[in-house]
N, C-alpha and C. Protein backbone atom coordinates (compact mmCIF):
# COMPACT_ATOMS: atom_id res chain seq x y z
N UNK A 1 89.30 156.74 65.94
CA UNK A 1 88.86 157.11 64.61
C UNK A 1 87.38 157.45 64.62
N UNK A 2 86.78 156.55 65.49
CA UNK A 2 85.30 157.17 65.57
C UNK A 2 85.10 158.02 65.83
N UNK A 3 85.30 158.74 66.71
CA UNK A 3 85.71 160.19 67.73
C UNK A 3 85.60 160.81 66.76
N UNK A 4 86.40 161.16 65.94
CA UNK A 4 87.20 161.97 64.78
C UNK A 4 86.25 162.00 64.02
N UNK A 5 85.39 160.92 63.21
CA UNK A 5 84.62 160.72 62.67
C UNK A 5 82.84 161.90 63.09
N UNK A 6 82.79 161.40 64.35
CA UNK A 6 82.01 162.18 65.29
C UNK A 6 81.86 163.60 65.19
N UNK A 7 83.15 163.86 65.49
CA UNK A 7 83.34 165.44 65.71
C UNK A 7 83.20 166.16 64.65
N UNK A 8 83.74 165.29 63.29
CA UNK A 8 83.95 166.07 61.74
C UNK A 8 82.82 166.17 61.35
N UNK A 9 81.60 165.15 61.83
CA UNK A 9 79.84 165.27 61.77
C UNK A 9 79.46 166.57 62.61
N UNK A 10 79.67 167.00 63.76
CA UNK A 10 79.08 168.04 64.59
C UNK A 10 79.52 169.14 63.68
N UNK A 11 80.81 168.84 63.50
CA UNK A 11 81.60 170.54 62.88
C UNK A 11 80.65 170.72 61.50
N UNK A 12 80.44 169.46 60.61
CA UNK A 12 79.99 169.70 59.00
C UNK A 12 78.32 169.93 59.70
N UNK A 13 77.69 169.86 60.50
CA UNK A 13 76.52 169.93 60.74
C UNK A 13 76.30 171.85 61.33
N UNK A 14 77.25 171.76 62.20
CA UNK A 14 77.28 173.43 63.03
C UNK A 14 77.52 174.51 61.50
N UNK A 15 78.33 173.86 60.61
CA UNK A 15 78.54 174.86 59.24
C UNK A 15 77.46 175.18 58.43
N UNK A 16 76.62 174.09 58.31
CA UNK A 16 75.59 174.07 57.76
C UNK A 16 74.45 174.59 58.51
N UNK A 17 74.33 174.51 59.65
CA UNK A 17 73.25 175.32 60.64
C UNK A 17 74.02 177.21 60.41
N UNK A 18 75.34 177.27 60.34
CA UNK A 18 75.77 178.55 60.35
C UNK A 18 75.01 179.19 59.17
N UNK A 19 75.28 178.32 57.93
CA UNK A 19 75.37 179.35 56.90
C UNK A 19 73.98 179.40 56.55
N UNK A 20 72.70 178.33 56.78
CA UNK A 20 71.41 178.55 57.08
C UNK A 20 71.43 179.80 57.89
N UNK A 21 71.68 180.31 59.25
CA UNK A 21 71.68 181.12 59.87
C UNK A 21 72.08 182.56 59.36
N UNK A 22 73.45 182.13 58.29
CA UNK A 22 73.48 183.71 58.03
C UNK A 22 72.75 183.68 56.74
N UNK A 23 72.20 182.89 56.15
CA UNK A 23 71.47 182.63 54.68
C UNK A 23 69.89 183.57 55.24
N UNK A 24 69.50 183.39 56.44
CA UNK A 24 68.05 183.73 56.75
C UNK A 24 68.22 185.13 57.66
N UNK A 25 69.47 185.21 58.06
CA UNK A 25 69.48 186.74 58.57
C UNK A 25 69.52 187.41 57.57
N UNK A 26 69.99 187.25 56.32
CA UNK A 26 70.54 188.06 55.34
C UNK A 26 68.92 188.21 54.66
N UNK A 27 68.41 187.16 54.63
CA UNK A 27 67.25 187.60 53.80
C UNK A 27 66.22 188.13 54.49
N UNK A 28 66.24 187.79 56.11
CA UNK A 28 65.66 188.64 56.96
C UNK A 28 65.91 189.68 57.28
N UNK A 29 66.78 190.54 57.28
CA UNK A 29 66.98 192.01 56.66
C UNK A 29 67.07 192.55 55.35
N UNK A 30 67.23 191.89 54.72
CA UNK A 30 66.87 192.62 52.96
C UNK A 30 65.56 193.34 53.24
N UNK A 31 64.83 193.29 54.11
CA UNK A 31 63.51 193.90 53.75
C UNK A 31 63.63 194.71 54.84
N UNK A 32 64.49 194.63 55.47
CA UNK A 32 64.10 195.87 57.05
C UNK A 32 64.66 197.05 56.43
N UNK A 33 65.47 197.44 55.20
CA UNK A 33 65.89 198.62 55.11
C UNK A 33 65.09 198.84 54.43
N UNK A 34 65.01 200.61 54.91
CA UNK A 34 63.65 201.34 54.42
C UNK A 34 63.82 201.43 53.07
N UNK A 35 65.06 201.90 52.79
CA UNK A 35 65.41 202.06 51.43
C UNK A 35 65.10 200.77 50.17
N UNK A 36 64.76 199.58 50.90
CA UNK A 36 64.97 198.43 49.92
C UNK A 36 63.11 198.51 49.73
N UNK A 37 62.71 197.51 48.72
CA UNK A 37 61.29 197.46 48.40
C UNK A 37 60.55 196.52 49.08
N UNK A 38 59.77 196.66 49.64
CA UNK A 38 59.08 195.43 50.83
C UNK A 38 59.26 194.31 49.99
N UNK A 39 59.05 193.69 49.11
CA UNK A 39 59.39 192.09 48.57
C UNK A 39 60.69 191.86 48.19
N UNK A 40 61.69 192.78 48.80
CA UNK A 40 62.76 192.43 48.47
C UNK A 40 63.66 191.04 49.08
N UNK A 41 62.79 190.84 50.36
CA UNK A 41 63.17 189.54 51.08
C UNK A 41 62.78 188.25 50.53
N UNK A 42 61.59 188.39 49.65
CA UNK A 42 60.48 187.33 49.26
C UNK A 42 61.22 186.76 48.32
N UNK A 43 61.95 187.72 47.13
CA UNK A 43 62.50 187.86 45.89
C UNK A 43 63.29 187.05 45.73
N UNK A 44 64.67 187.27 46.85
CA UNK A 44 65.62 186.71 47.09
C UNK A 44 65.39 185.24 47.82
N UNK A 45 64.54 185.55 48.60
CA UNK A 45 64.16 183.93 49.23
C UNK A 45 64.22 182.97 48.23
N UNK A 46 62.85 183.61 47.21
CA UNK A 46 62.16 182.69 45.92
C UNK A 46 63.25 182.11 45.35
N UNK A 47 64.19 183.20 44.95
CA UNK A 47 65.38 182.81 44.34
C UNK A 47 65.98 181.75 44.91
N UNK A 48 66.54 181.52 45.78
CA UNK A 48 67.41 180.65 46.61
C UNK A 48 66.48 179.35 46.44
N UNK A 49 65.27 179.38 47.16
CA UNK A 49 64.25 178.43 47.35
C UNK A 49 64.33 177.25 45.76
N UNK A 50 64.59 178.36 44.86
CA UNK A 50 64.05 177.91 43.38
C UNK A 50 65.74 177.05 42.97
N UNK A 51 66.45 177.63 43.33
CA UNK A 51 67.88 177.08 43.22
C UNK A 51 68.08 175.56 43.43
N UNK A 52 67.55 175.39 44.97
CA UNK A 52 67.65 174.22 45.48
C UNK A 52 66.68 173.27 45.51
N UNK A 53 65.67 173.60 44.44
CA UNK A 53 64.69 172.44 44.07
C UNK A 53 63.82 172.13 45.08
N UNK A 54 63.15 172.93 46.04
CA UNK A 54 62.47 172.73 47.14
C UNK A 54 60.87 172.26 46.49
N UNK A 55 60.31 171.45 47.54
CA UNK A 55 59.01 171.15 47.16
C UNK A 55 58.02 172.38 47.63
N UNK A 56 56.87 172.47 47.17
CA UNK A 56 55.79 173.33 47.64
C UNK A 56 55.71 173.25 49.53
N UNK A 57 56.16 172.39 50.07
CA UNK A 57 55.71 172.26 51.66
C UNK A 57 57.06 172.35 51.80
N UNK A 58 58.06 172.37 51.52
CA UNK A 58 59.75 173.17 51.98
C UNK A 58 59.21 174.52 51.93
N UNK A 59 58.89 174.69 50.64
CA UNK A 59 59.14 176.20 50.53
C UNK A 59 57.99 176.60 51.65
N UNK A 60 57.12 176.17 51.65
CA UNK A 60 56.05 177.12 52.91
C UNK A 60 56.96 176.99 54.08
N UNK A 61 57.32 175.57 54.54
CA UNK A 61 58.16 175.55 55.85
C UNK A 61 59.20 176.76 56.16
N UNK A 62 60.09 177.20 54.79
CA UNK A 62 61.27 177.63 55.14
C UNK A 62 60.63 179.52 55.09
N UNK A 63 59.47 179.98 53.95
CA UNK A 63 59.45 180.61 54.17
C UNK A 63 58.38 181.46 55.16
N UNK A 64 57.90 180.46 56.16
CA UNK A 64 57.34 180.79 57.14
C UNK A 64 57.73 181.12 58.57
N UNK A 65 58.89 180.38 58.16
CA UNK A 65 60.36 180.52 59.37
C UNK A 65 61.48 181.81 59.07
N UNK A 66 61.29 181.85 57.58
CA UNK A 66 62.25 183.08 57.86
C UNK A 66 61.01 184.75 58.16
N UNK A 67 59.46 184.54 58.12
CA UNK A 67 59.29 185.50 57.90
C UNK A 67 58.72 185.73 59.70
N UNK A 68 58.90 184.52 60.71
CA UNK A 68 59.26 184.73 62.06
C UNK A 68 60.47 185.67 62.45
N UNK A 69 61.61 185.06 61.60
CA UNK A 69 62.94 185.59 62.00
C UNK A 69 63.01 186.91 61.44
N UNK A 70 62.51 187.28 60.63
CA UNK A 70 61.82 188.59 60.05
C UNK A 70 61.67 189.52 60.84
N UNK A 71 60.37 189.55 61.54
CA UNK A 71 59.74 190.00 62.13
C UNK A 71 60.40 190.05 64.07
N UNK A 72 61.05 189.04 63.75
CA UNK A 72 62.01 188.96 65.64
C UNK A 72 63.17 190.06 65.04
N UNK A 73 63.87 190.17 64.08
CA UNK A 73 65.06 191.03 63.52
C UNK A 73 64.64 192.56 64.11
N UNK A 74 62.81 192.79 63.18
CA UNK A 74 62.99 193.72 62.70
C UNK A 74 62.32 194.62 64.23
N UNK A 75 62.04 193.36 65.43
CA UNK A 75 61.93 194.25 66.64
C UNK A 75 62.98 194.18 67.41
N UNK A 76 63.84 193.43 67.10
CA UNK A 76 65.30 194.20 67.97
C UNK A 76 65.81 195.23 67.18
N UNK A 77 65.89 195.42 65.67
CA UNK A 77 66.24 196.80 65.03
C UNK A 77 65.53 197.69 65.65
N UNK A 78 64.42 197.95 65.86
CA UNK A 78 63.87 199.12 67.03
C UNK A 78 64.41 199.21 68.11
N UNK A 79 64.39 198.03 68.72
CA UNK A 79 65.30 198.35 70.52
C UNK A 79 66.54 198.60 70.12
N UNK A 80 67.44 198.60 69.09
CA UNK A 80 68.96 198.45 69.17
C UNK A 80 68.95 200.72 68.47
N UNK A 81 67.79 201.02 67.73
CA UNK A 81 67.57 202.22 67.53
C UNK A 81 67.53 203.18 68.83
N UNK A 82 66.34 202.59 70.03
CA UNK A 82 66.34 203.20 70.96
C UNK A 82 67.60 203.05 71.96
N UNK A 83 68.14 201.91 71.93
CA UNK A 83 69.78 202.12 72.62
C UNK A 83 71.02 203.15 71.70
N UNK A 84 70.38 203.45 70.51
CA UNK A 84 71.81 204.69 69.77
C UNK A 84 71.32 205.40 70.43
N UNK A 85 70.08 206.31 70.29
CA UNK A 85 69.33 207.56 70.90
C UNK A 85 69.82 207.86 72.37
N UNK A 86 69.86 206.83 73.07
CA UNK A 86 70.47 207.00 74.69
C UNK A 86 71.62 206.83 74.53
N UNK A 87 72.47 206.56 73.51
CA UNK A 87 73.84 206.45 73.88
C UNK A 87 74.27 208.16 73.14
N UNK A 88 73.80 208.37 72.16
CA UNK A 88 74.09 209.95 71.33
C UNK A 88 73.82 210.45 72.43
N UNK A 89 72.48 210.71 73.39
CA UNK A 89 72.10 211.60 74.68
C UNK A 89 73.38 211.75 75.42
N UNK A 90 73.44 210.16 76.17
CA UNK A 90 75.07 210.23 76.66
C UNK A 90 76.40 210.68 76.57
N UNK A 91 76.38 210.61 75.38
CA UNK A 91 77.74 211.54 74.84
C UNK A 91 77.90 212.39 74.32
N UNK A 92 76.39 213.46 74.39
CA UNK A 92 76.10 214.39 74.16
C UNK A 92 76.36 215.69 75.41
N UNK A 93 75.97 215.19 76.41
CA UNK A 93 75.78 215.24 78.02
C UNK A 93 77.63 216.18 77.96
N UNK A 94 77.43 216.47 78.98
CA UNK A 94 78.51 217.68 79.68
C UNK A 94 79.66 216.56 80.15
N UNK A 95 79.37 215.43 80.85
CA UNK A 95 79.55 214.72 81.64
C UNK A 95 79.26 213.12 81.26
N UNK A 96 79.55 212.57 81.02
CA UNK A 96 79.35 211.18 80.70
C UNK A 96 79.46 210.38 81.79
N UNK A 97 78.28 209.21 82.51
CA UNK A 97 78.39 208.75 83.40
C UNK A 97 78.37 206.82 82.84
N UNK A 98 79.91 206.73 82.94
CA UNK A 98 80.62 205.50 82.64
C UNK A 98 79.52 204.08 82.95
N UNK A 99 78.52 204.06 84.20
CA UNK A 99 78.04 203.35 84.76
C UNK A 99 76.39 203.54 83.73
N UNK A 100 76.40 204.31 83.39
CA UNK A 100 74.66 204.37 82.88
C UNK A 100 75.11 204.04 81.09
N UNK A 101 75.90 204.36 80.81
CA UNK A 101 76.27 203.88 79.58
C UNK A 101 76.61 202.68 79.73
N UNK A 102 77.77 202.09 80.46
CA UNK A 102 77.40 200.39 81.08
C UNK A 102 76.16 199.83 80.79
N UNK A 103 75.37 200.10 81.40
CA UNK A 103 74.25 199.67 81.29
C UNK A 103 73.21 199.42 80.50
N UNK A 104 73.45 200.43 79.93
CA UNK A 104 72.76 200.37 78.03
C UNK A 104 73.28 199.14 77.09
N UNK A 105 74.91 199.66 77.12
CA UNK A 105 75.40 198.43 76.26
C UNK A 105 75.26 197.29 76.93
N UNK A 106 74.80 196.84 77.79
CA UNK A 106 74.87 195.48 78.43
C UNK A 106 73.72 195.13 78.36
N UNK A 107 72.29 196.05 78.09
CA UNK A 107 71.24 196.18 78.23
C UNK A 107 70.77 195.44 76.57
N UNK A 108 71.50 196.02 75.76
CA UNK A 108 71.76 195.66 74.26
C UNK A 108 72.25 194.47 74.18
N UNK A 109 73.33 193.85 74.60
CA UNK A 109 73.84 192.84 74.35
C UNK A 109 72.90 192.00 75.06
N UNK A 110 72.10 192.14 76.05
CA UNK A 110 70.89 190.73 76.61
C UNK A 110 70.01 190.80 75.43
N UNK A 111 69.59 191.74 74.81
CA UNK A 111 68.76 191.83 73.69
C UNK A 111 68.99 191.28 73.00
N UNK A 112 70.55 191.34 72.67
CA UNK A 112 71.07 190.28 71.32
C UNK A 112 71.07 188.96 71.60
N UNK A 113 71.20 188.91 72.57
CA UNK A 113 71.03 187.05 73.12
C UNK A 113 70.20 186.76 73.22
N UNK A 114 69.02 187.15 73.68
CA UNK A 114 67.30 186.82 73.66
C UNK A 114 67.15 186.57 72.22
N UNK A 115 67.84 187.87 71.16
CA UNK A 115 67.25 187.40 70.11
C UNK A 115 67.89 186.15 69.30
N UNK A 116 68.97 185.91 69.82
CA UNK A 116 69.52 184.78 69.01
C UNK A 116 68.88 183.29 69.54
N UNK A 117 68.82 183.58 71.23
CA UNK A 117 67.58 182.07 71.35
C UNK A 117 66.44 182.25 70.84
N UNK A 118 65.85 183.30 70.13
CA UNK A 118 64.38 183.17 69.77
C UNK A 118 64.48 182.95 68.66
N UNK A 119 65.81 183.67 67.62
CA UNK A 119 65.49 182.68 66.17
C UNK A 119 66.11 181.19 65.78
N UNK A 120 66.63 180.83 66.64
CA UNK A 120 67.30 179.64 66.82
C UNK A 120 66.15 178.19 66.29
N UNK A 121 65.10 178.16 67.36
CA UNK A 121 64.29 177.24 66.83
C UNK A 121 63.73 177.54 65.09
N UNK A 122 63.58 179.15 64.96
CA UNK A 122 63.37 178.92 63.62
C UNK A 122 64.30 178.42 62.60
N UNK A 123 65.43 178.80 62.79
CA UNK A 123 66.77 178.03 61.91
C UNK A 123 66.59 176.94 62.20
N UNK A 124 66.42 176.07 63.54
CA UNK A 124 66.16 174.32 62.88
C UNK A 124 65.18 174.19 62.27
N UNK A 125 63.60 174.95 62.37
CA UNK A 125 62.77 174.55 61.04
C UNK A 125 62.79 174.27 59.90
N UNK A 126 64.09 175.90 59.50
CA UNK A 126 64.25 175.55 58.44
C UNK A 126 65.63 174.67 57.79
N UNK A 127 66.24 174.17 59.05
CA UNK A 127 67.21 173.29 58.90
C UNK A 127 66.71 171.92 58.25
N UNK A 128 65.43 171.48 59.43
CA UNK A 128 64.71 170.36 59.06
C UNK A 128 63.96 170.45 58.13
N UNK A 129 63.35 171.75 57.41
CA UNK A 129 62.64 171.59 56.16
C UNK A 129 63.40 170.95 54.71
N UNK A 130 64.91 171.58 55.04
CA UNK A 130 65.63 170.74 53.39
C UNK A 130 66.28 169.58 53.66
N UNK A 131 66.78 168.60 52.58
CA UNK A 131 67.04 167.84 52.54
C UNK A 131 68.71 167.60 52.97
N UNK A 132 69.73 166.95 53.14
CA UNK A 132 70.63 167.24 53.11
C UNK A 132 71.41 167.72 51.58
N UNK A 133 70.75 166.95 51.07
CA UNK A 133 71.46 167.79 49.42
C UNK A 133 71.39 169.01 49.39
N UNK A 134 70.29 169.59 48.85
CA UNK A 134 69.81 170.85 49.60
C UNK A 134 70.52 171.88 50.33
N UNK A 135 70.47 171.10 51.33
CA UNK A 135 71.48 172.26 52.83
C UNK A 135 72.61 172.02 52.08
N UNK A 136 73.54 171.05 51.59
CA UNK A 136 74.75 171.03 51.19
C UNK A 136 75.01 172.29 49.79
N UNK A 137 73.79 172.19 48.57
CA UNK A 137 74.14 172.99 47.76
C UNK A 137 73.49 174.37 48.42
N UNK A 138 72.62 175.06 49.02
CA UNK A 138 72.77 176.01 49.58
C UNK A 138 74.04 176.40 50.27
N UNK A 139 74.92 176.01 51.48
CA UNK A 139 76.13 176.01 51.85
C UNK A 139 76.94 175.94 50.58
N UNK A 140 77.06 175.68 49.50
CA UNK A 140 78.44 175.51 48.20
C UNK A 140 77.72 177.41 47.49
N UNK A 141 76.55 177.12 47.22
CA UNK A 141 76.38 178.38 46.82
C UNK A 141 76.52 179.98 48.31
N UNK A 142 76.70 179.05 49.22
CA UNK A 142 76.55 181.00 50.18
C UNK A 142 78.29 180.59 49.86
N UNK A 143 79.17 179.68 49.91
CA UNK A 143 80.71 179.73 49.84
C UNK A 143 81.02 180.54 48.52
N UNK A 144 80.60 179.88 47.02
CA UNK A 144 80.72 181.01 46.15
C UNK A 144 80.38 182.34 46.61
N UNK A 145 79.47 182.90 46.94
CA UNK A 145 79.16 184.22 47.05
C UNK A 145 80.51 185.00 47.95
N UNK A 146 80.24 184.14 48.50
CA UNK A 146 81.28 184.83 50.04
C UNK A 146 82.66 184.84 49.44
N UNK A 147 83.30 184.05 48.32
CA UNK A 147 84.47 184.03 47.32
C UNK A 147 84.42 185.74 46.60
N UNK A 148 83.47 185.77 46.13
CA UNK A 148 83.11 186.68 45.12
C UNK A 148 82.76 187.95 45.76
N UNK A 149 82.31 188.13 47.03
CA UNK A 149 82.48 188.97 47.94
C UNK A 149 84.03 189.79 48.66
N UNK A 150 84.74 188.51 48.89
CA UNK A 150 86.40 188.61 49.12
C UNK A 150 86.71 189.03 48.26
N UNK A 151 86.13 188.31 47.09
CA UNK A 151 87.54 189.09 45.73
C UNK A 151 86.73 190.33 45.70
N UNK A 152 85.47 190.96 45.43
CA UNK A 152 84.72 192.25 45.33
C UNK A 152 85.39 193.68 46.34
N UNK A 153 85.92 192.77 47.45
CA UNK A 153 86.39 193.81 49.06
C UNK A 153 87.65 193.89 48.89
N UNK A 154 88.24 193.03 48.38
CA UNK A 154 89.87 193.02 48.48
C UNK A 154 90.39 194.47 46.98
N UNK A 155 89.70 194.16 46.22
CA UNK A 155 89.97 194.95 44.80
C UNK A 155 89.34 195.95 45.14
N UNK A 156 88.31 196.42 45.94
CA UNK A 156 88.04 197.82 46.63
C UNK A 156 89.61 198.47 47.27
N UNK A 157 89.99 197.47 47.92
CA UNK A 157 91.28 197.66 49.07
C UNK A 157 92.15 198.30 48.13
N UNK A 158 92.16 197.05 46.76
CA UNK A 158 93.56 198.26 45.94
C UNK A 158 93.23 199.30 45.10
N UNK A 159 92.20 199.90 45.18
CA UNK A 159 91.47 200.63 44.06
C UNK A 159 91.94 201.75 45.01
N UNK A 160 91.91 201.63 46.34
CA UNK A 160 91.73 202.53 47.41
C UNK A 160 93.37 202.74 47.61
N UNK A 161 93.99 201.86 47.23
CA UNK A 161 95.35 202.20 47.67
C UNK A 161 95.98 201.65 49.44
N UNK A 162 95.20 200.32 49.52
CA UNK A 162 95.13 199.80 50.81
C UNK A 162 95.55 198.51 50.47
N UNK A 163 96.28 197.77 51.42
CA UNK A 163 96.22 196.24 51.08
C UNK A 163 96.02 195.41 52.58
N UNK A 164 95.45 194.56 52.45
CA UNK A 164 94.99 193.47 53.18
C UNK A 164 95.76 192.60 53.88
């Protein structure tokens, strides 16, 4: 029973590191599209930040960590730009050479793993900046959204004449 006990702690802890994780990617790209308004990351942060009752030294903690993960995002969005450009070249080409395109995408995917150990320590910052209440109602509010998202995608599906 302890075991069990154990494991249902790692799993409720890894959920809560997840949805921190996709809570700070999400707001760490709100601002990388050109199209969006540079404080559009800040906005949404504030928002969230203001939700969960954070103190003045949370909120610096968390939003000093996401504006690391920010800034790590928004230089693999450049390298992951210069890997389309060589891959359009590639399959632009007369001839496509299976092995140099290999290499790109594999070249990309180390990129993506570098970048996921480099924002990693910032997600425990801001893991350790909230409280567990906190992390818990952040996690209940990204679950609503993500509800309201399903039902938003699914009623696209039948509008479209598609079903799921």
């Amino acid at each position: 029973m302890s075991r069990f006990i154990n494991v249902a702690l790692v799993i409720g802890v890894a959920l809560v590191i997840g949805a921190l994780a996709i809570a700070a990617g999400r707001f760490a790209l709100a601002g990388t599209d050109p199209r969006s308004p540079p404080n559009r990351m800040s906005a949404r942060m504030a928002k969230v930040l203001d939700a969960i009752d954070v103190t003045p030294e949370q909120r610096a903690a968390v939003q000093a960590a996401s504006l690391d993960i920010q800034a790590k995002l928004k230089a693999s969005h450049q390298a992951g730009r210069s890997a389309r450009g060589q891959i359009a070249e590639l399959l632009a080409a007369d001839q496509v050479d299976p092995d140099v395109l290999q290499q790109v995408l594999d070249s990309r995917a180390d990129q993506t793993k570098l970048l996921a150990a480099a924002i990693i320590p910032d997600l425990v910052k801001m893991h350790d900046a909230l409280t567990l209440a906190q992390r818990q109602a952040l996690y209940e509010e990204w679950i609503a959204r993500q509800e309201v998202r399903e039902s938003a995608s699914s009623s696209e599906c039948v509008l479209e004449g598609e079903s799921r």
